[in-house]
PDB file of N, CA and C in Angstrom:
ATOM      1  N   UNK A   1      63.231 108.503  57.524  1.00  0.00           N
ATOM      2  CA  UNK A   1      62.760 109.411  58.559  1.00  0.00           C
ATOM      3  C   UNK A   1      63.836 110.461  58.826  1.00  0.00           C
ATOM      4  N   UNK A   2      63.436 111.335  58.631  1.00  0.00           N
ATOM      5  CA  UNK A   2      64.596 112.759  59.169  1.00  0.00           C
ATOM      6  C   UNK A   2      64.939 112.693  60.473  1.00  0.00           C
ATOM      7  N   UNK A   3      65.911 113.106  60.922  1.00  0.00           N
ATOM      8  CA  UNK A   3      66.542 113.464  62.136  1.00  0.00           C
ATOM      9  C   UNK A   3      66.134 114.453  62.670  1.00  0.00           C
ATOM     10  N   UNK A   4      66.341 114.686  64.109  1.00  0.00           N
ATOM     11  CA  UNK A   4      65.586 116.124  64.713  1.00  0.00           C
ATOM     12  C   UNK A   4      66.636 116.881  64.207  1.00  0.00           C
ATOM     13  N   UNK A   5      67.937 116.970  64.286  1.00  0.00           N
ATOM     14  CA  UNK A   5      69.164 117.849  63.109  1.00  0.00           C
ATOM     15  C   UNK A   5      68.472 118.288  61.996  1.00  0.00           C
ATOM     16  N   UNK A   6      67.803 117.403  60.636  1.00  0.00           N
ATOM     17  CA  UNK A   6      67.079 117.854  59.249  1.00  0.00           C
ATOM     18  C   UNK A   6      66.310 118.964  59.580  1.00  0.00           C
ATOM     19  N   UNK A   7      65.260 118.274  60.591  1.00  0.00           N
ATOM     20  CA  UNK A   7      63.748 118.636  60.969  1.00  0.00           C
ATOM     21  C   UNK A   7      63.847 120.094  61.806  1.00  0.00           C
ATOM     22  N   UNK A   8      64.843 120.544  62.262  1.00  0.00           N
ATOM     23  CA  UNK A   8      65.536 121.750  62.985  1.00  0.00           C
ATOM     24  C   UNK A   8      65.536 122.785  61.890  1.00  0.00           C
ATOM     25  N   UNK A   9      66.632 121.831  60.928  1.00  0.00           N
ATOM     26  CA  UNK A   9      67.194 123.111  59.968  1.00  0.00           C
ATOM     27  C   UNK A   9      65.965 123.502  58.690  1.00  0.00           C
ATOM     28  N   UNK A  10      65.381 122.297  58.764  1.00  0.00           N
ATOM     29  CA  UNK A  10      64.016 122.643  57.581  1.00  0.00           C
ATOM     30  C   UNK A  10      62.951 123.649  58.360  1.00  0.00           C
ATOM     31  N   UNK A  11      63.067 123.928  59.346  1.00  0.00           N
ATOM     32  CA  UNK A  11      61.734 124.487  60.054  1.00  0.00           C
ATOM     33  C   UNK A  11      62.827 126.139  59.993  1.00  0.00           C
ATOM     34  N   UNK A  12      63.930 125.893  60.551  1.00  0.00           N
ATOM     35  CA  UNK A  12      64.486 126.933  60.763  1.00  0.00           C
ATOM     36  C   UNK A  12      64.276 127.745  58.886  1.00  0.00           C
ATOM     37  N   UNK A  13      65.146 127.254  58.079  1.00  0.00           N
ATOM     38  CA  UNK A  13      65.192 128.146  56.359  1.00  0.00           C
ATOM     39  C   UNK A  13      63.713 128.301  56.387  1.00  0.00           C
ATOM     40  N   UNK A  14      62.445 127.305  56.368  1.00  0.00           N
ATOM     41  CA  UNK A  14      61.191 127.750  56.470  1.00  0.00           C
ATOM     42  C   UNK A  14      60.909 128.901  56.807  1.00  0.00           C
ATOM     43  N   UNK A  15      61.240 128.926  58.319  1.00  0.00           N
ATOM     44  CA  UNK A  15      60.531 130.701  58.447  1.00  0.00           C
ATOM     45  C   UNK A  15      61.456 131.384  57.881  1.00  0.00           C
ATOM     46  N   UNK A  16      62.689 131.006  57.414  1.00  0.00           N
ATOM     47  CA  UNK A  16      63.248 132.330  57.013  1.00  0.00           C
ATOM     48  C   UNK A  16      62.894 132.546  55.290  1.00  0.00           C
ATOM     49  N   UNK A  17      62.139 131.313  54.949  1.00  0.00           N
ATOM     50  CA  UNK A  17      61.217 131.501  53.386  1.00  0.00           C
ATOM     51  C   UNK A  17      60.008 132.964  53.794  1.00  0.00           C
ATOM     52  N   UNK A  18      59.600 132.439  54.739  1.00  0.00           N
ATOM     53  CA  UNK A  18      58.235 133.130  55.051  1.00  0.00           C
ATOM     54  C   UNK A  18      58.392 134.518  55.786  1.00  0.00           C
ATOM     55  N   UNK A  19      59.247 134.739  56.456  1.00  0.00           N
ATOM     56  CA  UNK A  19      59.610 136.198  56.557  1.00  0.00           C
ATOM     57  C   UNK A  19      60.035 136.948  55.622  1.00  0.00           C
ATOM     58  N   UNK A  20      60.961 136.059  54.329  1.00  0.00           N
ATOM     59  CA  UNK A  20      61.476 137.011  53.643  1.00  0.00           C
ATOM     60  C   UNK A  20      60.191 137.170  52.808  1.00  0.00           C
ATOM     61  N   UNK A  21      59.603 136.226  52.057  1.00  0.00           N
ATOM     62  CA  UNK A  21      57.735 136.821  51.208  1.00  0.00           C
ATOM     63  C   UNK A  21      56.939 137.915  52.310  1.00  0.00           C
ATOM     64  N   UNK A  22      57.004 138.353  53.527  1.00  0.00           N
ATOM     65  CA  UNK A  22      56.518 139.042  54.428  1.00  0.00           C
ATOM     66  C   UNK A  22      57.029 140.263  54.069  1.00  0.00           C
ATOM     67  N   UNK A  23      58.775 140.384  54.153  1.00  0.00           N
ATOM     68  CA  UNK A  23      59.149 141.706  53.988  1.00  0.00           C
ATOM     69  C   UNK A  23      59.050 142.591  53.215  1.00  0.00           C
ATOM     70  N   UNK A  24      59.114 141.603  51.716  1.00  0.00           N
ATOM     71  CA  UNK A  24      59.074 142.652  50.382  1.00  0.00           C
ATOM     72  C   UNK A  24      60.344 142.978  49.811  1.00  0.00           C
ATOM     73  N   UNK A  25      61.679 142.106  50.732  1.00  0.00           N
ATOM     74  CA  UNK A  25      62.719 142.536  50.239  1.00  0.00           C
ATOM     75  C   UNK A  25      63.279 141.297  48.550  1.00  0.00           C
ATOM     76  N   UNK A  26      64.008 142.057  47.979  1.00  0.00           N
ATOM     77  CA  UNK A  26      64.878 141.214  47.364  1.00  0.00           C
ATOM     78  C   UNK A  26      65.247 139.598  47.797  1.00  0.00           C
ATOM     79  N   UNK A  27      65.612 138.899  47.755  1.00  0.00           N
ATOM     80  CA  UNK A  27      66.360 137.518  47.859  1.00  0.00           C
ATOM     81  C   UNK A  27      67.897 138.206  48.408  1.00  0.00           C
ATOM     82  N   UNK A  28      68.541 138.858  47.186  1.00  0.00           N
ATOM     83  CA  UNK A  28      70.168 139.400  47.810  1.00  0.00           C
ATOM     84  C   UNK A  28      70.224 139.958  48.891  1.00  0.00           C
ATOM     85  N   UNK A  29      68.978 140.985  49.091  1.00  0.00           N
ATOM     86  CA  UNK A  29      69.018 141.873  50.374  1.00  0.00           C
ATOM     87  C   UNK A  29      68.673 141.385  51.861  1.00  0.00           C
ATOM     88  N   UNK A  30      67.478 140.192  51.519  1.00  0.00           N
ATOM     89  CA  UNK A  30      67.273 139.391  52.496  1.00  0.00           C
ATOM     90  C   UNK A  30      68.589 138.830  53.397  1.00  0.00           C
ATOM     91  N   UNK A  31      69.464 138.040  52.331  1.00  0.00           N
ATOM     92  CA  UNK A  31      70.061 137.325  52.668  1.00  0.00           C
ATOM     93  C   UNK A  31      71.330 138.049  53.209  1.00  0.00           C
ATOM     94  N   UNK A  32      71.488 139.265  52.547  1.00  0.00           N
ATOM     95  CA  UNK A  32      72.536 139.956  53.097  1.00  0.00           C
ATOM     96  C   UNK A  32      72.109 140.549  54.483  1.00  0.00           C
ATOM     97  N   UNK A  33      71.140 141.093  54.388  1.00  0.00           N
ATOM     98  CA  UNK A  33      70.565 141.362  56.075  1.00  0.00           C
ATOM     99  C   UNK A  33      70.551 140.261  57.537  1.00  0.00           C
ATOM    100  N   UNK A  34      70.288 139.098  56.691  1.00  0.00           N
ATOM    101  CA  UNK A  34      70.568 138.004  57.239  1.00  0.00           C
ATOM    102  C   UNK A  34      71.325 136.790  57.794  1.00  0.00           C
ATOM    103  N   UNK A  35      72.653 137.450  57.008  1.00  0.00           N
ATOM    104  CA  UNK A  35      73.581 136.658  56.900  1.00  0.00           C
ATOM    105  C   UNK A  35      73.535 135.106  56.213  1.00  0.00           C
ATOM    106  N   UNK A  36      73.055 135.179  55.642  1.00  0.00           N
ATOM    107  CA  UNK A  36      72.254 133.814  54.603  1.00  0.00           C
ATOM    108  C   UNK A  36      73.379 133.964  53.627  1.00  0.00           C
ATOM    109  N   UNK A  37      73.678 131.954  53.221  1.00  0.00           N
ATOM    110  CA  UNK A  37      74.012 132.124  51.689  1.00  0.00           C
ATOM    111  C   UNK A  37      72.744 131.927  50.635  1.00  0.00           C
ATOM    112  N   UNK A  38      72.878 132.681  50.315  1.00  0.00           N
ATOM    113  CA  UNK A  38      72.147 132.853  48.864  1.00  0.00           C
ATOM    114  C   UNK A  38      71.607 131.799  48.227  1.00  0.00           C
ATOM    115  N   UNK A  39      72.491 131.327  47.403  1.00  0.00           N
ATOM    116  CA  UNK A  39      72.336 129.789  47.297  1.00  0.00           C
ATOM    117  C   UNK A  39      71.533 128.959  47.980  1.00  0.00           C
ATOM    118  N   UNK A  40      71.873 128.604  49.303  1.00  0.00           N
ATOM    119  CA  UNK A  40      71.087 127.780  50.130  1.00  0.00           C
ATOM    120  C   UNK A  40      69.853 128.476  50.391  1.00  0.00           C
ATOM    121  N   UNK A  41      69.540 129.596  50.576  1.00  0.00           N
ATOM    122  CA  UNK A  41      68.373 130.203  50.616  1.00  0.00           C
ATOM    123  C   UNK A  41      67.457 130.027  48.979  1.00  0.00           C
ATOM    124  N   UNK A  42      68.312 130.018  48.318  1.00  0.00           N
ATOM    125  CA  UNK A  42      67.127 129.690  46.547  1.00  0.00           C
ATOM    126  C   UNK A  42      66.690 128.310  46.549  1.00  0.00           C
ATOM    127  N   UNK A  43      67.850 127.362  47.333  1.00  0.00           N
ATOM    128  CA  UNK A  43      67.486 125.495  47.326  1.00  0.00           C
ATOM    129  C   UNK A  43      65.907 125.613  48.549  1.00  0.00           C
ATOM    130  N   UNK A  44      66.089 126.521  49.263  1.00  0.00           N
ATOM    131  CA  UNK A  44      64.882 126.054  50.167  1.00  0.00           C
ATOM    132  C   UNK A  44      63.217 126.820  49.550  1.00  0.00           C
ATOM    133  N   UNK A  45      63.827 128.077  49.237  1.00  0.00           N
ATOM    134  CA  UNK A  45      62.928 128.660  48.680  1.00  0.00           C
ATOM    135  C   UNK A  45      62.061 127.676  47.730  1.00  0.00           C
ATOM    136  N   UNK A  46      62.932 126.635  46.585  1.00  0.00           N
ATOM    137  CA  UNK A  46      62.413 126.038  45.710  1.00  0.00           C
ATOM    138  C   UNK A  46      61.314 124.254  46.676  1.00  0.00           C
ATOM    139  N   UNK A  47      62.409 124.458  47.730  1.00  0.00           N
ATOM    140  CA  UNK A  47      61.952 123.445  48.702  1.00  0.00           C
ATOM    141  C   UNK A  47      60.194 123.248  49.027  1.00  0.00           C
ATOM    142  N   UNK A  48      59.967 124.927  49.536  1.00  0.00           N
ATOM    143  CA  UNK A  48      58.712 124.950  50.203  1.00  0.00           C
ATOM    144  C   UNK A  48      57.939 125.539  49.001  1.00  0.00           C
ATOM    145  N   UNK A  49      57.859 125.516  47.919  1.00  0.00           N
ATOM    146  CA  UNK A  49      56.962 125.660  46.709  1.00  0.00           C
ATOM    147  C   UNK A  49      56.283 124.026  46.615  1.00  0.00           C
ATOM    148  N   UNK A  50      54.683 124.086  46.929  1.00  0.00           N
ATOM    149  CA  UNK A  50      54.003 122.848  47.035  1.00  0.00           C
ATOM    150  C   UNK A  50      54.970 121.744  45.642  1.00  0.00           C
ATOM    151  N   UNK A  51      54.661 120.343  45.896  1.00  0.00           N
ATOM    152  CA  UNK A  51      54.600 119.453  45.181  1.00  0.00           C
ATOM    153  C   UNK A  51      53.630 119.243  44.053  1.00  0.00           C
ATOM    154  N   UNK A  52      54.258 118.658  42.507  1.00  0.00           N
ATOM    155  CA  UNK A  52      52.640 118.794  42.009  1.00  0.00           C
ATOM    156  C   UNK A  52      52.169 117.208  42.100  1.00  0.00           C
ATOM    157  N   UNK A  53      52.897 116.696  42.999  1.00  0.00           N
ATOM    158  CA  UNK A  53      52.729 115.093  42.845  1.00  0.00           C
ATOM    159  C   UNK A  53      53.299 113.797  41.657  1.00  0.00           C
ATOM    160  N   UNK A  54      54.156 114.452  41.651  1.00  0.00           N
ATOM    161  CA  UNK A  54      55.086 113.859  40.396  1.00  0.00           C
ATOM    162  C   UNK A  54      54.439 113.944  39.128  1.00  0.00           C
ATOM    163  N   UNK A  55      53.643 114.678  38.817  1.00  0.00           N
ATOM    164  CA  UNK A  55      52.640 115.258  37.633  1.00  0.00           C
ATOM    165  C   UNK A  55      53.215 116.574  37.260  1.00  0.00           C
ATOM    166  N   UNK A  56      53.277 116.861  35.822  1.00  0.00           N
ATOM    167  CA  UNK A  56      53.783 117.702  35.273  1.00  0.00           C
ATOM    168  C   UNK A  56      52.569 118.500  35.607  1.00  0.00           C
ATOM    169  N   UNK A  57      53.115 120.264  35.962  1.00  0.00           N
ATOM    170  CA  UNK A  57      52.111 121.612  36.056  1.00  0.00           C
ATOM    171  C   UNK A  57      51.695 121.834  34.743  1.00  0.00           C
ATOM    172  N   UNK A  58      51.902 121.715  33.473  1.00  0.00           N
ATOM    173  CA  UNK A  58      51.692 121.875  32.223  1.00  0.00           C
ATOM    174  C   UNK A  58      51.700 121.072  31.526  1.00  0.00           C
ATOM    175  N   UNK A  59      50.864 120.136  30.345  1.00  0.00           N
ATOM    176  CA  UNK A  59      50.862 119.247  29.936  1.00  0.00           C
ATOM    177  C   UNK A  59      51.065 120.004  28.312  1.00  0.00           C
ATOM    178  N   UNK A  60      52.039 119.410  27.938  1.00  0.00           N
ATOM    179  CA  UNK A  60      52.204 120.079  26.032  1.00  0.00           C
ATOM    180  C   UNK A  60      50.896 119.281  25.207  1.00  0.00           C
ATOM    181  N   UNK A  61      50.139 120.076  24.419  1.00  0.00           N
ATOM    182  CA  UNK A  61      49.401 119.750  23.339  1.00  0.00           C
ATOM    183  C   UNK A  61      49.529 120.079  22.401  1.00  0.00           C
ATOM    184  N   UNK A  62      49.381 119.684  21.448  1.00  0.00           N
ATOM    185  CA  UNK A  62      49.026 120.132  19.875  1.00  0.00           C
ATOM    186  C   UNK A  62      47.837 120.897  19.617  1.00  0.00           C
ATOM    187  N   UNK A  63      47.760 122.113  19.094  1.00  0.00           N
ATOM    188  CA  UNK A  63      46.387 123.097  18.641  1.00  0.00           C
ATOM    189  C   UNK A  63      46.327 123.048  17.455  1.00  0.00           C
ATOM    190  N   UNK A  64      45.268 122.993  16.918  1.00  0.00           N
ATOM    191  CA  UNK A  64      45.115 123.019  15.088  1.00  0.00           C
ATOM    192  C   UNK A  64      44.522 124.806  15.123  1.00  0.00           C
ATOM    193  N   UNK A  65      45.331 125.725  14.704  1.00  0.00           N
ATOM    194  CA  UNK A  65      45.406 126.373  14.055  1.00  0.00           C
ATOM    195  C   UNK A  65      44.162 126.776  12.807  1.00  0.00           C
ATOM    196  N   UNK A  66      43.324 127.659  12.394  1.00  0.00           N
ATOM    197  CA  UNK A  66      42.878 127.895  11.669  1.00  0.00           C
ATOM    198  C   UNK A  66      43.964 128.447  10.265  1.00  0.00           C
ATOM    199  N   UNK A  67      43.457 128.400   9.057  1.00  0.00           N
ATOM    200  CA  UNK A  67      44.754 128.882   8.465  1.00  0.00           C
ATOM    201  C   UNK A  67      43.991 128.905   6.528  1.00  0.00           C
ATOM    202  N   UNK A  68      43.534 130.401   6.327  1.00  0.00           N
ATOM    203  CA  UNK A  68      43.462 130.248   5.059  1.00  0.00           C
ATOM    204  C   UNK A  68      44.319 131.220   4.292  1.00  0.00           C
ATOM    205  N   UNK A  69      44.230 130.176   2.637  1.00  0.00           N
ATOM    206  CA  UNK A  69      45.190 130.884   1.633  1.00  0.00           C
ATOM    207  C   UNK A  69      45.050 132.098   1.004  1.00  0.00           C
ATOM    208  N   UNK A  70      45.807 132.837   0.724  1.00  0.00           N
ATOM    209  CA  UNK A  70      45.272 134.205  -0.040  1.00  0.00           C
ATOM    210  C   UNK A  70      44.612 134.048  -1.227  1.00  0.00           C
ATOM    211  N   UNK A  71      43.389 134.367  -1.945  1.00  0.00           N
ATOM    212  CA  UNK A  71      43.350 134.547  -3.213  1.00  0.00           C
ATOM    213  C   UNK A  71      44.169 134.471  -3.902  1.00  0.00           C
ATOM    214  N   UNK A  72      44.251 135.979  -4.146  1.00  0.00           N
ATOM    215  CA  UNK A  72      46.186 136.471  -4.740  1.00  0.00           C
ATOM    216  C   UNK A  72      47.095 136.888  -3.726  1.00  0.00           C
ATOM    217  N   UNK A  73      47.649 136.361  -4.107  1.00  0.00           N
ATOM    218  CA  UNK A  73      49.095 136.640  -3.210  1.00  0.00           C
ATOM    219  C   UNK A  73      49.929 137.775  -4.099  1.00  0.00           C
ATOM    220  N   UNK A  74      50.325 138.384  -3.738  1.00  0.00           N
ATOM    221  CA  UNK A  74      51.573 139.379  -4.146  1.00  0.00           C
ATOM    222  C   UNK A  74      52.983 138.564  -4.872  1.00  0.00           C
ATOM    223  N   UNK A  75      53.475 138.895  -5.858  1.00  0.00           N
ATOM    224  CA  UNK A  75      54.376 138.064  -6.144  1.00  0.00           C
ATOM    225  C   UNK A  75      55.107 138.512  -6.772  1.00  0.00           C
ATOM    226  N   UNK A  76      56.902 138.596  -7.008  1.00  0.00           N
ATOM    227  CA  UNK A  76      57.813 139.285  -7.438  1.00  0.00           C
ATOM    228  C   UNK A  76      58.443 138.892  -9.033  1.00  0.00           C
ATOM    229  N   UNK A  77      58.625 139.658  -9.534  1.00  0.00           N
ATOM    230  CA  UNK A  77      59.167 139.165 -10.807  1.00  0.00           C
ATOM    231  C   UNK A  77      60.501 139.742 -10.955  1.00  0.00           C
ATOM    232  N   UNK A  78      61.089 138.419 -11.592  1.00  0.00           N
ATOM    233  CA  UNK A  78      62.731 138.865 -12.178  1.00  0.00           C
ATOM    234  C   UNK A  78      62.892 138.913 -13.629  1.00  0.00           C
ATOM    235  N   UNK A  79      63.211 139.567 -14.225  1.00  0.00           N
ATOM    236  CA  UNK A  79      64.327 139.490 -15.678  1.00  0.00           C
ATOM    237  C   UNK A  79      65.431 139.424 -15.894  1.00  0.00           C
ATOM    238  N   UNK A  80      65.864 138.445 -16.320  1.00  0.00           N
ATOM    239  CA  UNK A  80      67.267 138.236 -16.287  1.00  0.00           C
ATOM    240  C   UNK A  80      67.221 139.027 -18.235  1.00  0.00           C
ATOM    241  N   UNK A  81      68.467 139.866 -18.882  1.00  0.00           N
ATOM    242  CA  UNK A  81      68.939 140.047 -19.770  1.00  0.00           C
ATOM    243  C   UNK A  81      67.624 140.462 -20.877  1.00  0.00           C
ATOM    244  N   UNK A  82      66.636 140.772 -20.405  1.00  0.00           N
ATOM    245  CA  UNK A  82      65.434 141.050 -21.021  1.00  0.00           C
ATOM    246  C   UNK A  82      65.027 139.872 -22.012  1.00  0.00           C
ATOM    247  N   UNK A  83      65.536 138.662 -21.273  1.00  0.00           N
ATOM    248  CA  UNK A  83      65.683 137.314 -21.862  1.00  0.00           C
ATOM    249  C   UNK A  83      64.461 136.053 -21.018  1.00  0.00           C
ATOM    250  N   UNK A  84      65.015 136.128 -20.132  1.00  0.00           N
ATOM    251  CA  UNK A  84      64.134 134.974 -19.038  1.00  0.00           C
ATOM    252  C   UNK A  84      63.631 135.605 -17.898  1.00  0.00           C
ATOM    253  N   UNK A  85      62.397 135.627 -17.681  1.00  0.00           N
ATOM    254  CA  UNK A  85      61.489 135.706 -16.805  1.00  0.00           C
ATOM    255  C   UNK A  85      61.000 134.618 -15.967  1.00  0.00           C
ATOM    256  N   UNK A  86      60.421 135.170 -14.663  1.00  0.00           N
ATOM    257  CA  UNK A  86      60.383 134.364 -13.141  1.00  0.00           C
ATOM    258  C   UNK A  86      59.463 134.865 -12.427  1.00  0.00           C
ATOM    259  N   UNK A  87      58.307 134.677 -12.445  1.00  0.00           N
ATOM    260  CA  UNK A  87      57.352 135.250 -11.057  1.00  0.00           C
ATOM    261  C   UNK A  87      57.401 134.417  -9.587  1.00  0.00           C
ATOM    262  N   UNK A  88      57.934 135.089  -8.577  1.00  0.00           N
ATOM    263  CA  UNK A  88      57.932 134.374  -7.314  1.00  0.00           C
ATOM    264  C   UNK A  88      57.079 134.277  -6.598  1.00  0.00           C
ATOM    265  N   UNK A  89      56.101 133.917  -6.287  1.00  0.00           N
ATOM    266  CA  UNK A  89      54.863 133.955  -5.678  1.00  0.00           C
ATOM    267  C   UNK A  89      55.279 134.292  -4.133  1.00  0.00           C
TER     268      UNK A  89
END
């Protein structure tokens, strides 16, 4: 259970989350207008961004890709000494 001390200072950075999305200013400028550290203002900022419930916001999958081969492909040839030949596909 939080203390009325926590429960003070969380309500207090709160509005100062929600005034600064009000103003339109920067984060630096906020905080400099405000006398805020910075820092502690980005820990709360990240604070009052909802929970996703210990569930990842993005789940990684695998996509299968469509994917066909060229007919012909373009392909380079070497001569070595007008001796040995090499097509590189």
């Amino acid at each position: 259970m939080k203390t009325q001390f926590a429960q003070n200072r969380a309500a207090r950075w709160m509005a100062h989350v929600q005034q600064w999305r009000e103003s339109g200013l920067g984060k630096t400028r906020y905080c400099r207008e405000n006398g805020l550290a910075l820092s502690t203002f980005r820990y709360w900022i990240t604070k009052s961004r909802p929970s996703s419930g210990g569930e990842s916001a993005a789940i990684p999958a695998l996509v299968a890709l469509p994917f066909t081969f060229a007919s012909k492909a373009p392909s380079i040839g070497l001569m070595v000494s007008n001796r040995y030949a090499m097509d590189i596909p």
